[in-house]
Protein backbone atom coordinates (compact mmCIF):
# COMPACT_ATOMS: atom_id res chain seq x y z
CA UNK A 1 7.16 7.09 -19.21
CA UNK A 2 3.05 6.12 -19.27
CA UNK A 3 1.32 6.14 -16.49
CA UNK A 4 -1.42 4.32 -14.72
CA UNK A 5 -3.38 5.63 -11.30
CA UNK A 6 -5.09 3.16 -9.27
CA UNK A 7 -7.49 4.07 -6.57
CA UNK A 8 -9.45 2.79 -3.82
CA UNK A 9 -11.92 4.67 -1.99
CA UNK A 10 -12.77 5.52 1.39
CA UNK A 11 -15.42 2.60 2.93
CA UNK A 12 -16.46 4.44 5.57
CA UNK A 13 -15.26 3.27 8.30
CA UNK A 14 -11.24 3.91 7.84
CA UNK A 15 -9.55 4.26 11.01
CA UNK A 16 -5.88 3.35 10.71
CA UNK A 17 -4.67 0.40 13.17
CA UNK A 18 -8.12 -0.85 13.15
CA UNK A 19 -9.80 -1.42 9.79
CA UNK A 20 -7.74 -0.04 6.94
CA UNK A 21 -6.24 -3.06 5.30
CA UNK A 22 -4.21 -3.49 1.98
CA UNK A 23 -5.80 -2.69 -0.51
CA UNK A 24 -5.01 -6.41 -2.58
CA UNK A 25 -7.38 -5.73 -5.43
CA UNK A 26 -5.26 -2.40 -6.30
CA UNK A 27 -1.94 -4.65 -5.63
CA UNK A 28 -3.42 -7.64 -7.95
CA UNK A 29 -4.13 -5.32 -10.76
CA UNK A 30 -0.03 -3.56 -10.20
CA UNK A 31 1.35 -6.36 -10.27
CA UNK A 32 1.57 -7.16 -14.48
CA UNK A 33 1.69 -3.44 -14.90
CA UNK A 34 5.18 -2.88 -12.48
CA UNK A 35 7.71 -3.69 -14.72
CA UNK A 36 8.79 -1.95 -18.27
CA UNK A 37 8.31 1.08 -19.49
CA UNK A 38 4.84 1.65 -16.94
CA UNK A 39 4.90 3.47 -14.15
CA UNK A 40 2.49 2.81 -11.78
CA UNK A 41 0.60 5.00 -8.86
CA UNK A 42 -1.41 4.11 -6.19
CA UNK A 43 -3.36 6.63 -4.25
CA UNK A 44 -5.95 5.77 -1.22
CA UNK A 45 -8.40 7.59 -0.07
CA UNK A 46 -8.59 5.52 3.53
CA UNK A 47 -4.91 6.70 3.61
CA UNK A 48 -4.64 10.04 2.06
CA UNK A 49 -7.72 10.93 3.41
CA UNK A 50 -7.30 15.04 3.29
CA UNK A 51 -5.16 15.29 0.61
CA UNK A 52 -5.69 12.38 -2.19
CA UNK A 53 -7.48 15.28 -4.11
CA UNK A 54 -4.57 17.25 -4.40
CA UNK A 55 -2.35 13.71 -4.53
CA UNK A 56 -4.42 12.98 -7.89
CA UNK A 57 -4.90 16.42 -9.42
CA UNK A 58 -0.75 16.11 -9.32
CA UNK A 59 -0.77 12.88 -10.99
CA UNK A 60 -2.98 13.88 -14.01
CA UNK A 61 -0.17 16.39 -15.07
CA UNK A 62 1.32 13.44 -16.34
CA UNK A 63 -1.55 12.81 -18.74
CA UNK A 64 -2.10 9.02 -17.60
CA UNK A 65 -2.76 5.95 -20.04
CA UNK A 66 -6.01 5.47 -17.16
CA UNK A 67 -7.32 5.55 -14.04
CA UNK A 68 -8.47 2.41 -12.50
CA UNK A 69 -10.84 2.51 -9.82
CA UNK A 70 -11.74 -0.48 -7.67
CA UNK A 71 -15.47 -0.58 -5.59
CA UNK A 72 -17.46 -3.09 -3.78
CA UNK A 73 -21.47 -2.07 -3.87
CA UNK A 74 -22.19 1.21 -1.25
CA UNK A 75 -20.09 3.99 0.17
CA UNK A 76 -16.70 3.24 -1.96
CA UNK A 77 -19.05 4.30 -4.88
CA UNK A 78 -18.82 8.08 -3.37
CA UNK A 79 -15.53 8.26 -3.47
CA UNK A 80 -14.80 6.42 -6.55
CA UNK A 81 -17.25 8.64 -7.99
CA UNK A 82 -15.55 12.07 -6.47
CA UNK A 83 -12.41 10.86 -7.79
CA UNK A 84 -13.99 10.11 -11.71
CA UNK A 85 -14.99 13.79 -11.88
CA UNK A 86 -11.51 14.92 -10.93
CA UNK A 87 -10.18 12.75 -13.41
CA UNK A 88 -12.34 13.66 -16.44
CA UNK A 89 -12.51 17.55 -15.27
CA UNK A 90 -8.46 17.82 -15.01
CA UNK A 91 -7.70 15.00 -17.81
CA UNK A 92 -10.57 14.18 -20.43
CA UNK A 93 -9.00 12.07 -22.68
CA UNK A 94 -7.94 9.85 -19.74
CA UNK A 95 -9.93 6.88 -19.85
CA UNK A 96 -11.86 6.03 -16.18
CA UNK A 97 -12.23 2.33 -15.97
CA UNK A 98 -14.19 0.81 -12.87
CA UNK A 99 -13.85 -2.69 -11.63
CA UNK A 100 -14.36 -4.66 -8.65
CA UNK A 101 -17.59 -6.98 -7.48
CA UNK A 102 -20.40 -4.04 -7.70
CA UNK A 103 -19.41 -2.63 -11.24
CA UNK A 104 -18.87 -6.77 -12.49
CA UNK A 105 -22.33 -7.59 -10.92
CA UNK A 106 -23.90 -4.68 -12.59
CA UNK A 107 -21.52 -3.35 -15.85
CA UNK A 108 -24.11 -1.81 -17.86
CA UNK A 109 -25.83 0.41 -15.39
CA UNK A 110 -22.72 1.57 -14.16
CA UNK A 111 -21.29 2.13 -17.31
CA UNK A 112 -24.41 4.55 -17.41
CA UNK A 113 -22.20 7.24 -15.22
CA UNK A 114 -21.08 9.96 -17.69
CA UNK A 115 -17.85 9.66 -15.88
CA UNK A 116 -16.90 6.00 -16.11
CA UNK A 117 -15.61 4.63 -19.93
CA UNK A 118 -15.18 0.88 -19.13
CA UNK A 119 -15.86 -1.43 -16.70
CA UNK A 120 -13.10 -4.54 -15.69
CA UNK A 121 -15.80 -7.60 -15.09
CA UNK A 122 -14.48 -10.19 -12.75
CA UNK A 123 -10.82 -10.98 -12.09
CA UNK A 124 -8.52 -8.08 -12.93
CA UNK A 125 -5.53 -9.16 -13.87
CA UNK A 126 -4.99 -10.06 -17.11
CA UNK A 127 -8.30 -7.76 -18.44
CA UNK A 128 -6.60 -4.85 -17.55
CA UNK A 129 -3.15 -5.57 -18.78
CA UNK A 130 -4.30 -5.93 -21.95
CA UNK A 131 -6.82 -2.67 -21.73
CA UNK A 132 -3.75 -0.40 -21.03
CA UNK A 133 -1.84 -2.37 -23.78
CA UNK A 134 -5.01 -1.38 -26.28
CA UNK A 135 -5.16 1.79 -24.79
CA UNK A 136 -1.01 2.59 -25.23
CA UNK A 137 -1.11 1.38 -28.67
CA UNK A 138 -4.69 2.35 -29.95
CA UNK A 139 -5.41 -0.74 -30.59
CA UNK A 140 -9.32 -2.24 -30.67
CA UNK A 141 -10.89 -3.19 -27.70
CA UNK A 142 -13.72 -5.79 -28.94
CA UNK A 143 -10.80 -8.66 -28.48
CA UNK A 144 -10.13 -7.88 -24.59
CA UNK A 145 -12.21 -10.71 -22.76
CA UNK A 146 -14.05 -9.51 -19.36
CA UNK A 147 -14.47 -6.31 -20.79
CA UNK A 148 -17.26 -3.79 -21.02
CA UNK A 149 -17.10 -0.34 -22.66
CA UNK A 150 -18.92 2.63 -24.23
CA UNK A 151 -19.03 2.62 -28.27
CA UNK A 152 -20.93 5.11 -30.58
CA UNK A 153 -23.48 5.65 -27.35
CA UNK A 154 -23.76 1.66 -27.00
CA UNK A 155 -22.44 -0.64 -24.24
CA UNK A 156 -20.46 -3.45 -25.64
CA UNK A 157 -19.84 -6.63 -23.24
CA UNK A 158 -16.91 -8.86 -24.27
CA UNK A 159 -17.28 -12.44 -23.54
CA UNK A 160 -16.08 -13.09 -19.82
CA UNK A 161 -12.41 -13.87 -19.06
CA UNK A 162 -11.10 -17.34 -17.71
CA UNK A 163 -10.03 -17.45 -14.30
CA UNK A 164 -6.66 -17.12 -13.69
CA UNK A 165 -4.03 -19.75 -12.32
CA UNK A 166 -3.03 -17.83 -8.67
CA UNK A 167 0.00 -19.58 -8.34
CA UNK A 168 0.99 -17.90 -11.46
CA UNK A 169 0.91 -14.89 -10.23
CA UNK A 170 4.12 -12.96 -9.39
CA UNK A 171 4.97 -11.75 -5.74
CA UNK A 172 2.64 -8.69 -5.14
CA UNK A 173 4.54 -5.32 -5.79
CA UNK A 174 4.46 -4.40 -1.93
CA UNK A 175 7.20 -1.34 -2.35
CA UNK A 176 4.13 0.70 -4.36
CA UNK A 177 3.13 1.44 -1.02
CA UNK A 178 4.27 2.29 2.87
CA UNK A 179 3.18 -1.15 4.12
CA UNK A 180 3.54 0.30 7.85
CA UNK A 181 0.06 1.87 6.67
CA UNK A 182 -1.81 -0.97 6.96
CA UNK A 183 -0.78 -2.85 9.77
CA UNK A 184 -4.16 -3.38 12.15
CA UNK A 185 -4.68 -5.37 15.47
CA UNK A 186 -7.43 -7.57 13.87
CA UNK A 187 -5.85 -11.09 15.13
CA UNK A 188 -6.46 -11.04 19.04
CA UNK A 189 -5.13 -7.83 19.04
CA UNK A 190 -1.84 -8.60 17.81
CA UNK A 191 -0.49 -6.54 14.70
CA UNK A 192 -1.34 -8.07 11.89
CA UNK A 193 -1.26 -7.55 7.83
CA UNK A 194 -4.21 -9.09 5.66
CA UNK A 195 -3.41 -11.71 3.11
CA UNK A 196 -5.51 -13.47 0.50
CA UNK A 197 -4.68 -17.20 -0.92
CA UNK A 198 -7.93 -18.23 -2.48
CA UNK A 199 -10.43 -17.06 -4.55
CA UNK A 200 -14.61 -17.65 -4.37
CA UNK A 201 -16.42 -20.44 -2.73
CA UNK A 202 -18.48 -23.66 -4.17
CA UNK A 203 -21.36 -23.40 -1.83
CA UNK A 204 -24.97 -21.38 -2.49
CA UNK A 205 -26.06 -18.88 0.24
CA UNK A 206 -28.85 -17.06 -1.20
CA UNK A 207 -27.72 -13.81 -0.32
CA UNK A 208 -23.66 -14.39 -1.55
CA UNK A 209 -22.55 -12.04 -4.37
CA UNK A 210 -20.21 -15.23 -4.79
CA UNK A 211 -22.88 -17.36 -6.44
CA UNK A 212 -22.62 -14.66 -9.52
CA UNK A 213 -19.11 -13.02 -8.91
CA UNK A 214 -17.32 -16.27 -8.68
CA UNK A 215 -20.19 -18.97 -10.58
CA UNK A 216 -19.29 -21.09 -7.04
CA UNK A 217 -15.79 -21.76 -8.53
CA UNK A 218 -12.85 -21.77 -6.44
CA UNK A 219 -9.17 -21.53 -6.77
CA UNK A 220 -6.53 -21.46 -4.40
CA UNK A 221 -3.07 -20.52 -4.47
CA UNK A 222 -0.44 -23.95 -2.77
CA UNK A 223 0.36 -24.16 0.34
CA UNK A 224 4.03 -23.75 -0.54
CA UNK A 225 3.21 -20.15 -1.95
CA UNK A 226 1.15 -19.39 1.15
CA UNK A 227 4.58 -20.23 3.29
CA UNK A 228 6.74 -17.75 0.62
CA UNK A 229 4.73 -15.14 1.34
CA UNK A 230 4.50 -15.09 4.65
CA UNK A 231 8.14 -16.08 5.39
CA UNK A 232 8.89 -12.83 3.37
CA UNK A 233 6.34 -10.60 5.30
CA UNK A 234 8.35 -11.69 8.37
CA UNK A 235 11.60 -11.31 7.46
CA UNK A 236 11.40 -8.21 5.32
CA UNK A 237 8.81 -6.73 7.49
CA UNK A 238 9.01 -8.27 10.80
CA UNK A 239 5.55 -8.86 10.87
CA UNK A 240 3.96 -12.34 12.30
CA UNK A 241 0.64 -12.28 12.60
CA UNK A 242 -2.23 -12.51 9.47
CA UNK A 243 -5.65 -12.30 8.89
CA UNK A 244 -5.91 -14.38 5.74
CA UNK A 245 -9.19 -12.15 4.87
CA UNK A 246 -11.25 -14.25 2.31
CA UNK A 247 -14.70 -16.40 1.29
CA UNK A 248 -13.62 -20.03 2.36
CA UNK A 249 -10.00 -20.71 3.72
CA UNK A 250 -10.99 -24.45 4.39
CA UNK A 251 -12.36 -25.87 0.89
CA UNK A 252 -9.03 -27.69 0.55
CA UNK A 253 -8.02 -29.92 3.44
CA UNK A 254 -5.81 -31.13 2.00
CA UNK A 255 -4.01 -27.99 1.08
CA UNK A 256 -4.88 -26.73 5.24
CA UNK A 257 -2.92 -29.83 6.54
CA UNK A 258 0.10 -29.49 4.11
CA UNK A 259 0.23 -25.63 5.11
CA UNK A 260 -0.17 -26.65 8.60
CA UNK A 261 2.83 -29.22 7.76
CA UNK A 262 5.13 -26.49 6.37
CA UNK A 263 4.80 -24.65 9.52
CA UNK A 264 5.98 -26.83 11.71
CA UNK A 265 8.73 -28.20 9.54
CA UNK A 266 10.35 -24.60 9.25
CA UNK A 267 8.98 -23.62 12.83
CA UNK A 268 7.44 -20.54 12.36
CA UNK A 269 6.02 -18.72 14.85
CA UNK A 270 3.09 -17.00 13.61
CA UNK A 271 -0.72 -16.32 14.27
CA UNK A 272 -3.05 -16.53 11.48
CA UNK A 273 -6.78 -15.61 11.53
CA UNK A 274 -9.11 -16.92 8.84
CA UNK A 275 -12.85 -18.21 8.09
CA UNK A 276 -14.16 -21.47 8.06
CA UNK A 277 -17.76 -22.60 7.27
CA UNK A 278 -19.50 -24.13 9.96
CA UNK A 279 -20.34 -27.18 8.16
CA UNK A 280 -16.90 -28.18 7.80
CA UNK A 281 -16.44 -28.00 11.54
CA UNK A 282 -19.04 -29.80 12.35
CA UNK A 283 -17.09 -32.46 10.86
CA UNK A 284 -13.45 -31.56 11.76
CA UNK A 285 -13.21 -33.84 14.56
CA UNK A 286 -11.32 -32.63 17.70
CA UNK A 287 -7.40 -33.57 16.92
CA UNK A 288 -7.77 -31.52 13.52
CA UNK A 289 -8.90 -28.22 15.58
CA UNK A 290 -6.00 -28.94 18.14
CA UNK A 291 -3.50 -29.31 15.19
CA UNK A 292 -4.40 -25.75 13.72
CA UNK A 293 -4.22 -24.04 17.04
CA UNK A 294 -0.73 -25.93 17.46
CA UNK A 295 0.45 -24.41 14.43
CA UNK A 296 -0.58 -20.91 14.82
CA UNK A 297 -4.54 -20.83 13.54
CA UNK A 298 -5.23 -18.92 16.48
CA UNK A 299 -8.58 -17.47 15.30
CA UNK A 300 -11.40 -18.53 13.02
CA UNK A 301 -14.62 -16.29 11.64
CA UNK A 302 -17.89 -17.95 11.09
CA UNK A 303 -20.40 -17.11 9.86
CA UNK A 304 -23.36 -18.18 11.19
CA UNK A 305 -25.61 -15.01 10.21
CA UNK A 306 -29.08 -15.84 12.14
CA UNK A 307 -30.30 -17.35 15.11
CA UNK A 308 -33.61 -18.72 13.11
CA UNK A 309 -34.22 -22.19 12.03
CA UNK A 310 -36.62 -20.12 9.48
CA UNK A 311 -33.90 -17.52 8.66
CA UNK A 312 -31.32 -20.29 8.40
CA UNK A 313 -32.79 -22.02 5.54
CA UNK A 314 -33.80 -19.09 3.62
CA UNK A 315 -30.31 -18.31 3.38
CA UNK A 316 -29.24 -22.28 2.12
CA UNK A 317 -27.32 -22.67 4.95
CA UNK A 318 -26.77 -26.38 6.13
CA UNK A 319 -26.53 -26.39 9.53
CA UNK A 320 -29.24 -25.62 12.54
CA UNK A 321 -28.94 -23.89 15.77
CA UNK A 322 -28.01 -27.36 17.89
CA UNK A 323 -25.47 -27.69 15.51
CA UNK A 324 -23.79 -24.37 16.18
CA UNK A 325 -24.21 -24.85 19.37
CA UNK A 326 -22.30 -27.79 19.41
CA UNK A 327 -19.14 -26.47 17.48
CA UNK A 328 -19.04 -23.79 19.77
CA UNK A 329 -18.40 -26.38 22.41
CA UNK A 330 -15.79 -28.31 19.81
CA UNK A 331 -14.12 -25.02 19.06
CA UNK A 332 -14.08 -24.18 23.40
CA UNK A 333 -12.38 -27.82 23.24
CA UNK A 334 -9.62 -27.15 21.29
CA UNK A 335 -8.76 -23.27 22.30
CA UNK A 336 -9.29 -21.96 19.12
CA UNK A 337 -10.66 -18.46 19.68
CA UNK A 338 -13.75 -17.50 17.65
CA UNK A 339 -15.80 -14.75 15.73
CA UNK A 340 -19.23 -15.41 14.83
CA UNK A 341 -20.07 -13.06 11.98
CA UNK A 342 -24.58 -12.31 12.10
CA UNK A 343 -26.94 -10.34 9.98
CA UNK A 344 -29.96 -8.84 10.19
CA UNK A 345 -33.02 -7.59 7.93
CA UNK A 346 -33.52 -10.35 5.66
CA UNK A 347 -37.02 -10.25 4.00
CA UNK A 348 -39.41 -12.58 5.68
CA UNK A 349 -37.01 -11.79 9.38
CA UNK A 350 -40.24 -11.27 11.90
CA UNK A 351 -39.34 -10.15 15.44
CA UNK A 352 -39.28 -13.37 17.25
CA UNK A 353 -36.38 -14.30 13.96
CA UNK A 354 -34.56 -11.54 15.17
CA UNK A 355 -34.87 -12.01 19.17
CA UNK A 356 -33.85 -15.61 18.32
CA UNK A 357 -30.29 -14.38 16.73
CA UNK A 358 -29.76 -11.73 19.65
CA UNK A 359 -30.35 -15.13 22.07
CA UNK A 360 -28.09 -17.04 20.06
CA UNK A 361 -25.21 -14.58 20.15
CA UNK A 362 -25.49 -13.93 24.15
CA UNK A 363 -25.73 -17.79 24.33
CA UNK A 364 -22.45 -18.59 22.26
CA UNK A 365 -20.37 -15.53 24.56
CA UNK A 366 -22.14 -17.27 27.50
CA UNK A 367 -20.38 -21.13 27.20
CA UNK A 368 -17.49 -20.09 25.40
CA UNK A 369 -15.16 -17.38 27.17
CA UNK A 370 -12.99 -18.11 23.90
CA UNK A 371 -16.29 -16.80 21.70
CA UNK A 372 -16.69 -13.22 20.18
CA UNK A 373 -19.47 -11.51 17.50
CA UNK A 374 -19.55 -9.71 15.01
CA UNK A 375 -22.21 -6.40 15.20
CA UNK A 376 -24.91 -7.39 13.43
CA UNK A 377 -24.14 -5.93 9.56
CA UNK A 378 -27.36 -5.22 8.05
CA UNK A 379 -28.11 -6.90 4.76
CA UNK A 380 -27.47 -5.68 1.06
CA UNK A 381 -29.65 -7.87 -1.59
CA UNK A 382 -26.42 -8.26 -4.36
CA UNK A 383 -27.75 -8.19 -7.51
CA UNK A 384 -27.50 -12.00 -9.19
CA UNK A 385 -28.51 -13.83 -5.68
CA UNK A 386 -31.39 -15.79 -5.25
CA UNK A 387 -32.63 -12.96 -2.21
CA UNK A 388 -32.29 -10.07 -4.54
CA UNK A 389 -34.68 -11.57 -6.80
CA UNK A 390 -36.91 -12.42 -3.93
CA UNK A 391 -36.65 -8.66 -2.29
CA UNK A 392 -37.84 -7.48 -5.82
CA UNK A 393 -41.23 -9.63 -5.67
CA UNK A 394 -41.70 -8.13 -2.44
CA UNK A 395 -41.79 -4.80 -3.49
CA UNK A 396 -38.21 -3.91 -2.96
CA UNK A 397 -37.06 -1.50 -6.24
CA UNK A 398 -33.23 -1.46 -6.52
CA UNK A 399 -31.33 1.54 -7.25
CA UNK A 400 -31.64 3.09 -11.35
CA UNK A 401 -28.37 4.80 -11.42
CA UNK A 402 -24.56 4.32 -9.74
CA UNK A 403 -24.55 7.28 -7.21
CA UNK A 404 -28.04 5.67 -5.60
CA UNK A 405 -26.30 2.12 -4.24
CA UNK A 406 -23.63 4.49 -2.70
CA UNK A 407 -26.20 4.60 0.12
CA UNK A 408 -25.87 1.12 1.22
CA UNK A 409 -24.38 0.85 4.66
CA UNK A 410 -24.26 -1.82 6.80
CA UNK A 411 -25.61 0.28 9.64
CA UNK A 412 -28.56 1.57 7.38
CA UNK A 413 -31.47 -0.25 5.74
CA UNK A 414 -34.01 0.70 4.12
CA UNK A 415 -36.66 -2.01 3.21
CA UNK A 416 -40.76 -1.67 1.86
CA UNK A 417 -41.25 -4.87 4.85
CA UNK A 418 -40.24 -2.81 7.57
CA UNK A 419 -42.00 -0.34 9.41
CA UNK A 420 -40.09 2.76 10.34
CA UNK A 421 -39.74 1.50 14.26
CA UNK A 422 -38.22 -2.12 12.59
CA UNK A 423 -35.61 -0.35 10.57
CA UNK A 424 -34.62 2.53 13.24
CA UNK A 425 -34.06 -0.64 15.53
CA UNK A 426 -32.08 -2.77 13.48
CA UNK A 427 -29.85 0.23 12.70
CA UNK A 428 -29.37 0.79 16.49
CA UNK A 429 -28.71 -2.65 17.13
CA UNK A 430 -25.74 -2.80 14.35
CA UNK A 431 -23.77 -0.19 16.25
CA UNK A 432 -24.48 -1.68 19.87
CA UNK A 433 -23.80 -4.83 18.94
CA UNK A 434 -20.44 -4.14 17.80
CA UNK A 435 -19.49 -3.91 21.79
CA UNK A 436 -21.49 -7.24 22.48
CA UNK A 437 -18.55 -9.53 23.26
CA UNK A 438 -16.42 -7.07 25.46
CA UNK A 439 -13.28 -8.07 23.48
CA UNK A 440 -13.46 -7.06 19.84
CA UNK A 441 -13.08 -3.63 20.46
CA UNK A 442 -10.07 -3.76 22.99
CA UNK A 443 -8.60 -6.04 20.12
CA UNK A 444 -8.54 -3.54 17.36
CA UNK A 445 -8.56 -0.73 19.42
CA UNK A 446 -5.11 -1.99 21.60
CA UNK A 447 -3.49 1.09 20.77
CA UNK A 448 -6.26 3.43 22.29
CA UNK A 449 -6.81 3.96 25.28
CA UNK A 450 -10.07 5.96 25.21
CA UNK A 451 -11.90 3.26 23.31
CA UNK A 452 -11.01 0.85 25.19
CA UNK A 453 -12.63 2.18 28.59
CA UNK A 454 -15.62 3.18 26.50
CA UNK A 455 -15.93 -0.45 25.31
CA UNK A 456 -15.75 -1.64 28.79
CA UNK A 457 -18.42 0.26 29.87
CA UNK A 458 -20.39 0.68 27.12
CA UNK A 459 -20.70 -3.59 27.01
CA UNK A 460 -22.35 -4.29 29.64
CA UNK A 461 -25.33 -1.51 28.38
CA UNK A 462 -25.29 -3.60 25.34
CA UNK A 463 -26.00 -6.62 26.97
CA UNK A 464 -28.69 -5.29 28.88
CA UNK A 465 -30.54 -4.28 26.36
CA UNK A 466 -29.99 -7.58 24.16
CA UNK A 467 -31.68 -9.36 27.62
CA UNK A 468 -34.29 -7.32 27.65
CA UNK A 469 -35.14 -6.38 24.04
CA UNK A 470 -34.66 -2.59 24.69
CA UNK A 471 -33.76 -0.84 21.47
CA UNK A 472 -36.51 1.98 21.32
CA UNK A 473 -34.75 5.13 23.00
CA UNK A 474 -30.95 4.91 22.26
CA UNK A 475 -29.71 8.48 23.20
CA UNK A 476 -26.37 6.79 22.79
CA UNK A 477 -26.52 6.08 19.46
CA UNK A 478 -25.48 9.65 18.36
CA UNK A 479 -22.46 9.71 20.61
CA UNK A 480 -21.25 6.48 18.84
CA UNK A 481 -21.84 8.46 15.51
CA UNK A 482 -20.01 10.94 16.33
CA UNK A 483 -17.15 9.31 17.76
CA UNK A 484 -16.57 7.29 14.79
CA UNK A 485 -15.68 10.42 12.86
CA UNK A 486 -13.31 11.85 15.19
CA UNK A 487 -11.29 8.57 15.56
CA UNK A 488 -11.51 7.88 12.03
């Protein structure tokens, strides 16, 4: 029987309960490859963490069709990377094909690895279907839309692929993995399994890899599909609470008040976390809020990003600091906890840009007890945004090969506009700020004990030092390093 291997590498931060989540781009691409003659293996690094090597070096005894290897720009790259050399040392003639939003944004340079063969551009599904097809049967590749590939030392790019209809697709092939594996405490600290139902977002941030990835298109699966799924994650898996983990939930409201329709007609009892853009709450008015909570929306992300008017509009976003202000009060209103999501390190940020989004955040926790934060994730200029381009006039050189964007983290930066004080702080202030709100942590932490008494006490130092702009000597910071590895 042939074989295909999909992996997905370690992020970096993988701690199981807390932040390792399905892995739905591996479970996309399964799902028109489990069925037939194909068999179909899924190994995870976040998972198998000591012993994928071993896991994979078994699987290439089977001489595999390909290895498909999914990886968003930064540390995935390592371990995608890791596992590519296993691949081609134990199995040459397997083909390594890379997909995913870093190797769609940038194909050709990544097709540059000795180790990689093709690259999957966009959506998955269908592309590499009919790669494994071409591959099985030696047929030509030229024909395969969204693909890219090596040829007589060239790179050939196919014309891009359609998007796909998601309410086509089939129920996702769950029983290729132990589910149990990925239940976190994400959703008020209630166990939870992540979801996706739509796809991109029509709006223009100037730092989005959407505007590129997606061309501001976006497709959504029905509200009656939504309800199949998660009636089956209940009562297969007896599990009731969701983060539905992607760009824009809300584009449809139409589709949000049938869904919310459903769920009272068959009375289900769940809680579901999503995002929301802040414009559209600023003109949800109160009844519409109080209708999601009723039905289970128990949690909404939002990101606001910046506590700068100046910041704000560099980024395209519509709304002003009065403004978010005022839906914090809406959201308080209708009991509908809430996590602001901020960044930092944006060119033309100045200190007072960056005081203003530390004010911002203790303001929001202040007049809403219901309020939490994000840390503050430190930005990554995505090639194909309107803020790449602009890094790059200010002296900003992007990475020449693969292995070199591996090094984006969103607790490192490293930026020609900062001086090495500016970048030390803003990577101290993206692991303090992770314990700003005094609740996040507790939440995905419920099962541990230890973290949560750090958190508590740990908070309140945080908080201090947002008041009082102290960010220069952070002994701490190394402690917090460390423990991150053990509990990972």
């Amino acid at each position: 029987m042939d074989k295909v291997i999909l992996i997905y590498p370690q992020t970096g931060w993988d701690i199981k309960g807390v932040s390792i989540s399905l892995p739905l781009s591996l479970l996309y691409l399964a799902n028109p490859l489990d069925k037939g003659n194909l068999k179909v293996k899924i190994i995870d690094q976040r998972v198998n963490k000591r012993d994928w090597e071993n896991i994979l070096s078994r699987e290439l005894k089977d001489k595999p069709i390909c290895v498909g290897i999914s990886s968003m720009t930064g540390f995935q790259i390592k371990g995608g990377l890791k596992a590519s050399q296993i691949v081609k040392r134990l199995s040459p003639q397997t083909k390594v094909v890379w997909g995913g939003v870093h190797p769609s944004l940038l194909p050709e340079q990544t097709l540059k690895n000795n180790y990689i063969d093709l690259v999957v551009r966009g959506e998955g599904e269908e592309t590499f279907l009919r790669l494994v097809e071409a591959i099985s049967n030696n047929h030509p590749l030229e024909e395969i839309k969204g693909l890219s590939f090596k040829k007589d030392n060239q790179v050939i790019h196919n014309p891009p692929r359609e998007f796909i209809d998601l309410n086509k697709l089939p129920p996702l092939p769950y029983h290729l993995i132990r589910l149990k594996d990925y239940f976190t405490h994400q959703t008020l600290g209630e166990e939870d399994l992540i979801l996706s139902t739509s796809r991109g977002c029509p709006h223009n941030c100037s730092y989005c890899y959407n505007v590129s990835f997606n061309q501001k298109r976006w497709r959504a699966e029905s509200a009656s599909k939504i309800i199949e799924n998660i009636q089956y994650l209940a009562e297969k898996h007896n599990i009731h609470s969701f983060h539905i983990n992607e760009d824009n939930f809300f584009v449809d409201l139409g589709r949000v008040k049938e869904l919310c329709q459903l769920i009272k007609e068959k009375r289900l009892k769940i809680n579901i976390k999503t995002s929301c853009k802040i414009e559209y709450i600023v003109k949800y008015d109160l009844s519409f809020l109080q209708l999601l909570k009723e039905v289970g929306f128990v949690q909404l992300i939002i990101g606001i990003e910046s506590g700068s008017e100046k910041i704000l509009k560099q980024l395209n976003k519509e709304v002003g600091v009065e403004q978010i202000l005022k839906v914090n009060q809406k959201l308080k209103r209708a009991k509908v906890a809430t996590t602001y999501d901020f960044m930092g390190g944006f060119p033309q940020e100045e200190k007072e840009d960056l005081k203003g989004t530390i004010h911002l955040m203790l303001r929001l926790l202040k007049e809403n007890e219901l309020a939490r934060t994000s840390a503050i994730r430190l930005y990554t200029p995505y090639p194909g945004t309107q803020l790449y381009n602009f890094c790059k006039e200010r002296g900003w050189s992007p990475p020449t090969s693969l292995l070199e964007w591996s090094s984006f983290d969103w607790n490192q930066i490293n930026f020609p506009w900062l001086s090495k004080y500016e970048k030390k702080k803003l990577e101290n202030m993206s692991y303090a700020t992770f314990f700003l709100d005094k609740k996040t942590i507790g939440e995905y932490y419920a099962h541990n004990l230890l973290m949560n008494l750090i958190s508590k006490f740990y908070a309140s130092l945080v908080r201090y030092r947002c008041k009082h702009n102290l960010w220069r000597f952070m002994p701490e910071i190394g402690v917090l390093k460390r423990l991150k590895k053990v509990i990972a």
